[in-house]
Protein backbone atom coordinates (compact mmCIF):
# COMPACT_ATOMS: atom_id res chain seq x y z
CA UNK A 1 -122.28 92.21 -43.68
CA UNK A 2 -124.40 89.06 -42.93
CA UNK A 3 -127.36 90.29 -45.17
CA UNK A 4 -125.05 91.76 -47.63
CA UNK A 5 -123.63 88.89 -48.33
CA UNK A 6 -127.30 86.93 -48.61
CA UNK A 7 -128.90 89.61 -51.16
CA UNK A 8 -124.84 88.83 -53.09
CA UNK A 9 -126.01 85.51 -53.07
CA UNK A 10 -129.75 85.56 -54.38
CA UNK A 11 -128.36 87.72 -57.03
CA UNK A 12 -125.58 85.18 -57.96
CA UNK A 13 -126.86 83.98 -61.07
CA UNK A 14 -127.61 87.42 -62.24
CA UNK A 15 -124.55 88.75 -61.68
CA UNK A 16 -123.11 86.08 -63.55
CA UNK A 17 -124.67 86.69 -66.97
CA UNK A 18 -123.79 90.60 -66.40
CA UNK A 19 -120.17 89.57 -66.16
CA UNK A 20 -120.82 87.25 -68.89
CA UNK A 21 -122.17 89.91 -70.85
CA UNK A 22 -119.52 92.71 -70.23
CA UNK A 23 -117.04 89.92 -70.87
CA UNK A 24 -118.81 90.17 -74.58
CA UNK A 25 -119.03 93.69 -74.85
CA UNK A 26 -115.50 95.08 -72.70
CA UNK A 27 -113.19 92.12 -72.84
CA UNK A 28 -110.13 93.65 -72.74
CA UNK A 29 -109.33 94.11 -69.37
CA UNK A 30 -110.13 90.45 -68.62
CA UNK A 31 -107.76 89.96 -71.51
CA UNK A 32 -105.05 91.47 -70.02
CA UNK A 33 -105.81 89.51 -66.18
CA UNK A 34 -106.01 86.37 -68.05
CA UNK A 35 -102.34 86.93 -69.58
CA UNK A 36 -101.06 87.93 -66.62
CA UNK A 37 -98.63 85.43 -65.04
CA UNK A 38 -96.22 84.62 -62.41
CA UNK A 39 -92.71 82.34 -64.03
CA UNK A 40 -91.96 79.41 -61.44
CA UNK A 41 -88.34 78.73 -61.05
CA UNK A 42 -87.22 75.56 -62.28
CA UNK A 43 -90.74 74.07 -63.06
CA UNK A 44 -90.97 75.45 -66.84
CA UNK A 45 -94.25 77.16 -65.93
CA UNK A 46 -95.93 79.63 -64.61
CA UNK A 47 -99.23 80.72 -62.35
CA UNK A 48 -101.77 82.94 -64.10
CA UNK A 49 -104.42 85.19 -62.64
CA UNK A 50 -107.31 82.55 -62.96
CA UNK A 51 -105.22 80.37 -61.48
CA UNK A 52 -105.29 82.28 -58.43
CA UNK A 53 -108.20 83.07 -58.09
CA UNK A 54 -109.58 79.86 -58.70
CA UNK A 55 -106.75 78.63 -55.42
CA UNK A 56 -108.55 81.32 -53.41
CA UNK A 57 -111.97 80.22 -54.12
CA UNK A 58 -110.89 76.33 -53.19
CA UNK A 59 -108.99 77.69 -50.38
CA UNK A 60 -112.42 79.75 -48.93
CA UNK A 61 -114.13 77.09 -49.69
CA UNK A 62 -112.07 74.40 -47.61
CA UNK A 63 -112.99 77.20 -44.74
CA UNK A 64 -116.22 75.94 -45.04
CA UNK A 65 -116.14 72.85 -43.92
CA UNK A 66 -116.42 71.43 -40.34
CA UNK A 67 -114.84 68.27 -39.59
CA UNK A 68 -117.77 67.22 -36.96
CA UNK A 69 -120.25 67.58 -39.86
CA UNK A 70 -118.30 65.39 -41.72
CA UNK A 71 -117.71 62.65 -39.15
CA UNK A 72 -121.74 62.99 -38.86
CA UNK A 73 -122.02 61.79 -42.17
CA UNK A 74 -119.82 58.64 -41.90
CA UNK A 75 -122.63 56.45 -40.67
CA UNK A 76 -124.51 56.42 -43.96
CA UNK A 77 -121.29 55.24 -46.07
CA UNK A 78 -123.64 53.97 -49.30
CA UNK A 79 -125.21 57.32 -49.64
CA UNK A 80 -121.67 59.41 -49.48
CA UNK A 81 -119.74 56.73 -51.42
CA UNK A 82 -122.63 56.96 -53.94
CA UNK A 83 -122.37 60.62 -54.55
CA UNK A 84 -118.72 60.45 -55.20
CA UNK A 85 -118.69 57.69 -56.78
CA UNK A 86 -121.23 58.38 -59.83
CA UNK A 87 -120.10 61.93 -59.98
CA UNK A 88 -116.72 60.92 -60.50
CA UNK A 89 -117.94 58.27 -63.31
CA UNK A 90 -119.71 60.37 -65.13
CA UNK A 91 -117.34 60.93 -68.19
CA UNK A 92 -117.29 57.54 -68.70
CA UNK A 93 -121.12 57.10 -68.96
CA UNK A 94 -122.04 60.27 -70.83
CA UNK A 95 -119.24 61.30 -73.16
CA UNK A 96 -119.69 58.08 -75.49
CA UNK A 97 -123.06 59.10 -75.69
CA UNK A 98 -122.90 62.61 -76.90
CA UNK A 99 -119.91 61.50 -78.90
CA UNK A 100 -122.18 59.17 -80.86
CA UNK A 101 -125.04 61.81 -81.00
CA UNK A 102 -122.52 63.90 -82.90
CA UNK A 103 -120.85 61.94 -85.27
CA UNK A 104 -122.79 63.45 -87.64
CA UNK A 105 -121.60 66.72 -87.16
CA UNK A 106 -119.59 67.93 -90.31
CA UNK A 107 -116.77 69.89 -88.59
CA UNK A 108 -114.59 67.16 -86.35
CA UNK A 109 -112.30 69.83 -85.15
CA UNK A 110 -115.50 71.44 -83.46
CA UNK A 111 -116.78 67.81 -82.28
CA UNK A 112 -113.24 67.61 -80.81
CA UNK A 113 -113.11 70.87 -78.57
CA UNK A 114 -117.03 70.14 -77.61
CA UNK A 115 -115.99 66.56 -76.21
CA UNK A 116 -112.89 68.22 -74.71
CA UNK A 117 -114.41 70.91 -73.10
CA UNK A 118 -117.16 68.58 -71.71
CA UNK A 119 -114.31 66.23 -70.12
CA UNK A 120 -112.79 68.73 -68.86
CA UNK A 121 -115.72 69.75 -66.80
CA UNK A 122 -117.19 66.41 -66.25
CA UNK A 123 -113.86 65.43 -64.68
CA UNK A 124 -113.59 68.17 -62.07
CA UNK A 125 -114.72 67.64 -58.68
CA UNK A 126 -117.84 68.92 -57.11
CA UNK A 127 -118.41 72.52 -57.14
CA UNK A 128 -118.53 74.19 -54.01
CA UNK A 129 -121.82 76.17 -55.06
CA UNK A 130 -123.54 72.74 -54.43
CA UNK A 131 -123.64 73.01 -50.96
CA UNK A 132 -125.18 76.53 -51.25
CA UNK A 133 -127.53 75.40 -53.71
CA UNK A 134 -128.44 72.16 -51.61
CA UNK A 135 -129.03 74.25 -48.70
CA UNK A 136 -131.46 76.52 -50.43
CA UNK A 137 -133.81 73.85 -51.83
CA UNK A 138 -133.69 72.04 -48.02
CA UNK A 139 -130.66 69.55 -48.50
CA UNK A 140 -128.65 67.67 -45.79
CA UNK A 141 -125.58 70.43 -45.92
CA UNK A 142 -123.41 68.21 -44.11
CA UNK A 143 -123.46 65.15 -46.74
CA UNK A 144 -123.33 67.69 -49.56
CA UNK A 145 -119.84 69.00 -48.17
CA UNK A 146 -119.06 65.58 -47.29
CA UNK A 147 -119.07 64.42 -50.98
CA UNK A 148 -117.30 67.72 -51.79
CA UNK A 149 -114.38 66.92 -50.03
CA UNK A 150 -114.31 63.35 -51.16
CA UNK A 151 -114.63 64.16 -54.87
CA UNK A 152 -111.65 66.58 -54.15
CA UNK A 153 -109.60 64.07 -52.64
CA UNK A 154 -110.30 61.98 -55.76
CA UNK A 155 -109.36 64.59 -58.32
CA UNK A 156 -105.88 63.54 -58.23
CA UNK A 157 -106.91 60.78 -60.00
CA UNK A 158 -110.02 61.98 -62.31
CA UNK A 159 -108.06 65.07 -63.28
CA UNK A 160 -104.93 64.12 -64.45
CA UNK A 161 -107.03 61.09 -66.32
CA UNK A 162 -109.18 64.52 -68.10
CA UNK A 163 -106.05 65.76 -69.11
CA UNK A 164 -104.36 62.86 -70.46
CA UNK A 165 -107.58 62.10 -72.75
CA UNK A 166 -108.59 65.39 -74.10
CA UNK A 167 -104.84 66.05 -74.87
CA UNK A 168 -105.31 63.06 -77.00
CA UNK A 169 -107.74 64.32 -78.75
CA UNK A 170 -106.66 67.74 -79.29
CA UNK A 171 -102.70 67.70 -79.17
CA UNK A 172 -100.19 68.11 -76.87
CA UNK A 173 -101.27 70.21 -73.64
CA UNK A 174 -99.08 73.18 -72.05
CA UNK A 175 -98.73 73.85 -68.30
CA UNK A 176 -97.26 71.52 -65.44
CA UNK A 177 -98.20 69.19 -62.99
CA UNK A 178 -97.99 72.35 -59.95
CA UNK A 179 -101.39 73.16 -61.94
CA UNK A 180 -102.93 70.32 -60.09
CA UNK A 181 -101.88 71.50 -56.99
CA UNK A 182 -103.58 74.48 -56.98
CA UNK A 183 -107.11 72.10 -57.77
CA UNK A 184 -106.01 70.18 -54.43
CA UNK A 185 -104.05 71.52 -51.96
CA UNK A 186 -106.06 74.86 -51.43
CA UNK A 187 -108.89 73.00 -50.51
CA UNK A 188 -107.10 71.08 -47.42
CA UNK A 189 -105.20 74.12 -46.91
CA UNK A 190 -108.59 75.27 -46.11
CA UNK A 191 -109.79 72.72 -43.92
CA UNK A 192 -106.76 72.69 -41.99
CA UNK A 193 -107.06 76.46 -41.64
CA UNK A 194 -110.46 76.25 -40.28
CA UNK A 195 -109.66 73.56 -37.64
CA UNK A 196 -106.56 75.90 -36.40
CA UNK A 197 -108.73 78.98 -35.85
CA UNK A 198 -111.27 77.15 -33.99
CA UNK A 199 -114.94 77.23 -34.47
CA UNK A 200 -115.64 80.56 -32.83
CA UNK A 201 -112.96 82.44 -34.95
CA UNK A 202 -114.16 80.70 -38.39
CA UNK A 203 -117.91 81.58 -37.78
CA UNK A 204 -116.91 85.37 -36.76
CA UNK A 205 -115.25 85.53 -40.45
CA UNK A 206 -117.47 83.50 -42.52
CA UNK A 207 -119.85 86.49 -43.75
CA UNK A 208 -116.28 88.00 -45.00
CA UNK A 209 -114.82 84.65 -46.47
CA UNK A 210 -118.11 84.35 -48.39
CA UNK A 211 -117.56 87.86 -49.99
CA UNK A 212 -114.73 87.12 -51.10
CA UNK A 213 -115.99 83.53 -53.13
CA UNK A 214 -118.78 85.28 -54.20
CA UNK A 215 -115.98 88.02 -55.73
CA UNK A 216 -113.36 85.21 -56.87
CA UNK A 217 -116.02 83.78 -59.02
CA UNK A 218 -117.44 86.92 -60.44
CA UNK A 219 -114.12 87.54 -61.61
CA UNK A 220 -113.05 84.24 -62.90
CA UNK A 221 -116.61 84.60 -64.98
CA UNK A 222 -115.71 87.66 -66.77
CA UNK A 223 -111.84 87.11 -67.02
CA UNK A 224 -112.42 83.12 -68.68
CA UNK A 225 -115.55 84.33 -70.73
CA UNK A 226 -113.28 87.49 -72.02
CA UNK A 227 -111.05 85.30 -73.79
CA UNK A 228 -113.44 82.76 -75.08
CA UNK A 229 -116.13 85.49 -75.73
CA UNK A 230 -114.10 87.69 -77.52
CA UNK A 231 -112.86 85.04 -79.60
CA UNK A 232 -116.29 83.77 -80.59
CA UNK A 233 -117.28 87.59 -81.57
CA UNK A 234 -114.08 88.24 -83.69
CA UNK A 235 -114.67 84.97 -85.65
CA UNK A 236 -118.48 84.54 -85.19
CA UNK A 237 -119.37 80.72 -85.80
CA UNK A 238 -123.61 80.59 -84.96
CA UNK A 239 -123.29 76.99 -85.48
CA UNK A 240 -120.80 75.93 -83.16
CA UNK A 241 -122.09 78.30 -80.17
CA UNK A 242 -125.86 76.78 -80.39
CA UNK A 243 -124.31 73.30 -80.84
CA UNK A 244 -122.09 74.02 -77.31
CA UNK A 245 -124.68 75.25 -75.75
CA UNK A 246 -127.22 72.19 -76.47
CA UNK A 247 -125.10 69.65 -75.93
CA UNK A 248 -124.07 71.41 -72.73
CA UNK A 249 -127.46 71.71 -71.47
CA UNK A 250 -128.37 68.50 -72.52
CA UNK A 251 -125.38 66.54 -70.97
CA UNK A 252 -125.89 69.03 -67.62
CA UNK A 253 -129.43 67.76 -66.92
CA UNK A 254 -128.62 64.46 -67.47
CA UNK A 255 -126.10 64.55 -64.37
CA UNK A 256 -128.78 65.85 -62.41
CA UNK A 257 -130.98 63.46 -63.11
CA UNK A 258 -128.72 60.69 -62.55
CA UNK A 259 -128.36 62.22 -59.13
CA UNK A 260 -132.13 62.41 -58.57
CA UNK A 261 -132.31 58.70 -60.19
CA UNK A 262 -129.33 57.74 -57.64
CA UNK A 263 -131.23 58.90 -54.81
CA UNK A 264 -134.06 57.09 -55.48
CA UNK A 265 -132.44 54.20 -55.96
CA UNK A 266 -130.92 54.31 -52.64
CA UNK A 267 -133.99 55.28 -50.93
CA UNK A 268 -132.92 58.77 -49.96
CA UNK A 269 -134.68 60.79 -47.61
CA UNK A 270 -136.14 63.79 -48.99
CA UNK A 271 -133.20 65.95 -47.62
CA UNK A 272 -130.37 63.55 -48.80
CA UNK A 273 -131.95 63.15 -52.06
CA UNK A 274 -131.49 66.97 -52.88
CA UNK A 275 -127.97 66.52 -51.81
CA UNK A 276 -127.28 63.74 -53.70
CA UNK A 277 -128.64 65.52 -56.65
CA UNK A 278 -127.25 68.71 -56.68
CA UNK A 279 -123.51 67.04 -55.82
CA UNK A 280 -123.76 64.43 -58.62
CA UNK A 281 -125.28 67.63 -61.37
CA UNK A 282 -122.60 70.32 -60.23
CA UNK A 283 -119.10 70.49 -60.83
CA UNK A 284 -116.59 72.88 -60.59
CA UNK A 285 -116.83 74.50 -63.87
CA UNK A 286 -114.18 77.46 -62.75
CA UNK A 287 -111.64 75.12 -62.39
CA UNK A 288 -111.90 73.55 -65.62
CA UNK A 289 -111.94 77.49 -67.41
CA UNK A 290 -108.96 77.84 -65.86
CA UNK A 291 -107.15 74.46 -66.93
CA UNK A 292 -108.87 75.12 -70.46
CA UNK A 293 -107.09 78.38 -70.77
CA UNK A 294 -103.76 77.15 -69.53
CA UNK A 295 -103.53 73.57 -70.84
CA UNK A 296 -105.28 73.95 -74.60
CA UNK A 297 -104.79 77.69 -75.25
CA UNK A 298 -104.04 76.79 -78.61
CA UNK A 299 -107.66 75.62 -79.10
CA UNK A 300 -109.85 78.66 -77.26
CA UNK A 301 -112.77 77.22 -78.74
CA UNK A 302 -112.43 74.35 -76.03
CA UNK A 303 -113.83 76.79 -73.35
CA UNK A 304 -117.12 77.93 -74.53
CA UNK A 305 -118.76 74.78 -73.97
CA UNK A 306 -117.00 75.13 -70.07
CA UNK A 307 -118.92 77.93 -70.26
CA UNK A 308 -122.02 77.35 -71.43
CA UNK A 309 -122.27 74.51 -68.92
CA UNK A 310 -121.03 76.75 -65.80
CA UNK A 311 -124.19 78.89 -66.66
CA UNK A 312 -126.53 76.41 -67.90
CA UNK A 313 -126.16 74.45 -64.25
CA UNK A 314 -126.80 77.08 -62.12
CA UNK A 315 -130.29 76.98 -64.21
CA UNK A 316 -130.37 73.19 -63.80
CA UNK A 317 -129.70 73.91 -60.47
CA UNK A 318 -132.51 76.28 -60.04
CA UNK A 319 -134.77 73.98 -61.46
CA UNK A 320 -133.96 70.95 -59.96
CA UNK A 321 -133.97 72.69 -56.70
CA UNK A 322 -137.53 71.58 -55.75
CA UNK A 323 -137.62 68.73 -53.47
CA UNK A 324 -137.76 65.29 -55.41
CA UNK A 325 -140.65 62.64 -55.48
CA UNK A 326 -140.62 60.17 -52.33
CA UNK A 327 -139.39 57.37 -52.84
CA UNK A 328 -142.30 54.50 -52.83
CA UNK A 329 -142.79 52.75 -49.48
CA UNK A 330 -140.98 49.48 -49.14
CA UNK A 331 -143.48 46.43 -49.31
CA UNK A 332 -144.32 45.14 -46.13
C-alpha cells in the first residue's frame, strides 16, 4: 500500500492533466456529479458533490497533522506568522496589479470573471499539497503544516472577505454561509480525529488516508474542469482561455517568489525557506472550484482561471522546488 501510494504520488501531476483532459473530451459524467446535490432543511441550500469531496480532502488532510510538530514550531513565531501572514495578503498586493495590467483588455465582462476567479483562489488558505511538495524538495514539514493550519484558522475571515468582493463585481452570489463550514470545520474535525486515535492508530492508516486525498482530488479535477471545460468547448473563446491562463501563471509565480523573497528576508534556513515558499505560492485551488461552481454558477467562465492556476502551480511548484540561494552571511 505504502509504495502504491508513493508511485500515486510521483504521478500526481500527470494524472491531473489526464483528468483534465477527459474532463474535455467525456464531460458528462462529471456533469451529472457536479449537479448532484443534497437540500438542507431550513438553510435554503444545499451540499453538492464537490462539496464533499472537497470536506473529505480537508478532513484527511487535518489527519495529517501532529500537534507535537506544531508546538515544535512555536519557537520561531516571525517565520510562521510570516507565512500566514503574506499568504493571506496576497489579494491585496497582486490583484490591483493585474487589474491595472488589464485595463486594456476590450471585453470587461471577461476582465471581471479573470479578477474573480483569481480572488477566489488567492483568498483560500494554503493547500494541503504544500506540505507534500515542501517535503519533496527538503522543506521543514512541520512549519509547512504549521502555516497550513494557521491560514485555515484565518479563512473565516479571508474567505467570506473573497466572497463579498468578487460578488461585487460579478452580481449577487448563490449558496449559504454552511458553505464555509465545510472550508473549516473538516479540517479541525481532522485534527481532533487524529489526536483521539492516538499516534500509533493514525500512522497504521495514513498510507490508506492518503489514497483516498490523492482520489478526492482526482475527482474534484475532472468533475470542476467538466463543467468549465465543456463550457469553454461549446462556446470556444481562444482569447479569453490564453488570457486566463497567462495571467494565471503570471500571478502564480509571483506568490512564489514572494515566498522565496520572504524567506530571504527573514534569513531562512535553507529548509524553512522551501517551506516558506511553497506555503506562501500554493493555495487551495479545489476549494475555490468548488465555491466558483456553487456561489457564481451563473458566470462558469469564473472557473477556468481557478483552473488554470490549480495546474499551473503544481508546475510552479515543480520548479521552484529546488532549494533557494543562501541567504548572505550577516556582517560581522
Amino acid at each position: 500500500m505504502i509504495r502504491m501510494v508513493g508511485t500515486v504520488q510521483r504521478w500526481l501531476l500527470a494524472l491531473m492533466i489526464v483528468c483534465y483532459l477527459l474532463a474535455a473530451v467525456v464531460p458528462g459524467p462529471g456533469e451529472v456529479l457536479r449537479t448532484l446535490a443534497l437540500r438542507m432543511l431550513g438553510s435554503g441550500g444545499s451540499v453538492t458533490m464537490p462539496m464533499v469531496l472537497l470536506a473529505v480532502m480537508l478532513s484527511t488532510a487535518g489527519l495529517g497533522v501532529r500537534m507535537q510538530d506544531l508546538r515544535a514550531v512555536a519557537g520561531r513565531p516571525l517565520r510562521l506568522a510570516s507565512g500566514v501572514a503574506v499568504n493571506a495578503l496576497l489579494p491585496v498586493a497582486l490583484l490591483p496589479v493585474a487589474a491595472l495590467c488589464l485595463r486594456a483588455w476590450p471585453d470587461a465582462a471577461e476582465v471581471e470573471c479573470l479578477a474573480v476567479g483569481l480572488l477566489l483562489v488567492l483568498a483560500m488558505p494554503i493547500a494541503g499539497g504544500a506540505a507534500s511538495w515542501g517535503q519533496n524538495a527538503g522543506g521543514n514539514v512541520p512549519l509547512v503544516v504549521a502555516m497550513i493550519v494557521g491560514s485555515t484558522l484565518l479563512s473565516p475571515v479571508t474567505v467570506p472577505w473573497g466572497l463579498t468582493v468578487s460578488a461585487a463585481l460579478v452580481g449577487p452570489a448563490g449558496g449559504g454561509a454552511f458553505v464555509l463550514a465545510l472550508i473549516v470545520l473538516p479540517c479541525l474535525a481532522g485534527i481532533i480525529a487524529r489526536a483521539m486515535l492516538g499516534e500509533r492508530r493514525a500512522a497504521r492508516t495514513a498510507p490508506v488516508i492518503k489514497l483516498i486525498n490523492i482520489v478526492n482530488i482526482l475527482l474534484l479535477c475532472y468533475i470542476n474542469a467538466s463543467g468549465a471545460l465543456g463550457q469553454a468547448l461549446s462556446h470556444p473563446d481562444p482569447d479569453f482561455l490564453i488570457l486566463a491562463a497567462c495571467v494565471a501563471g503570471a500571478v502564480c509565480c509571483l506568490s512564489f517568489l514572494t515566498g522565496r523573497w520572504i524567506s530571504r528576508w527573514t534569513r531562512c534556513d535553507t529548509p524553512d525557506g522551501i517551506s516558506l515558499t511553497f506555503a506562501t505560492g500554493m493555495n487551495n485551488t479545489s476549494a475555490a472550484a468548488v465555491l466558483a461552481a456553487s456561489w457564481f454558477a451563473h458566470r462558469p467562465q469564473v472557473l477556468l482561471p481557478i483552473l488554470a492556476y490549480s495546474l499551473l502551480q503544481k508546475l510552479a511548484a515543480s520548479l521552484f522546488g529546488t532549494r533557494p540561494p543562501a541567504p548572505p552571511a550577516a556582517q560581522s
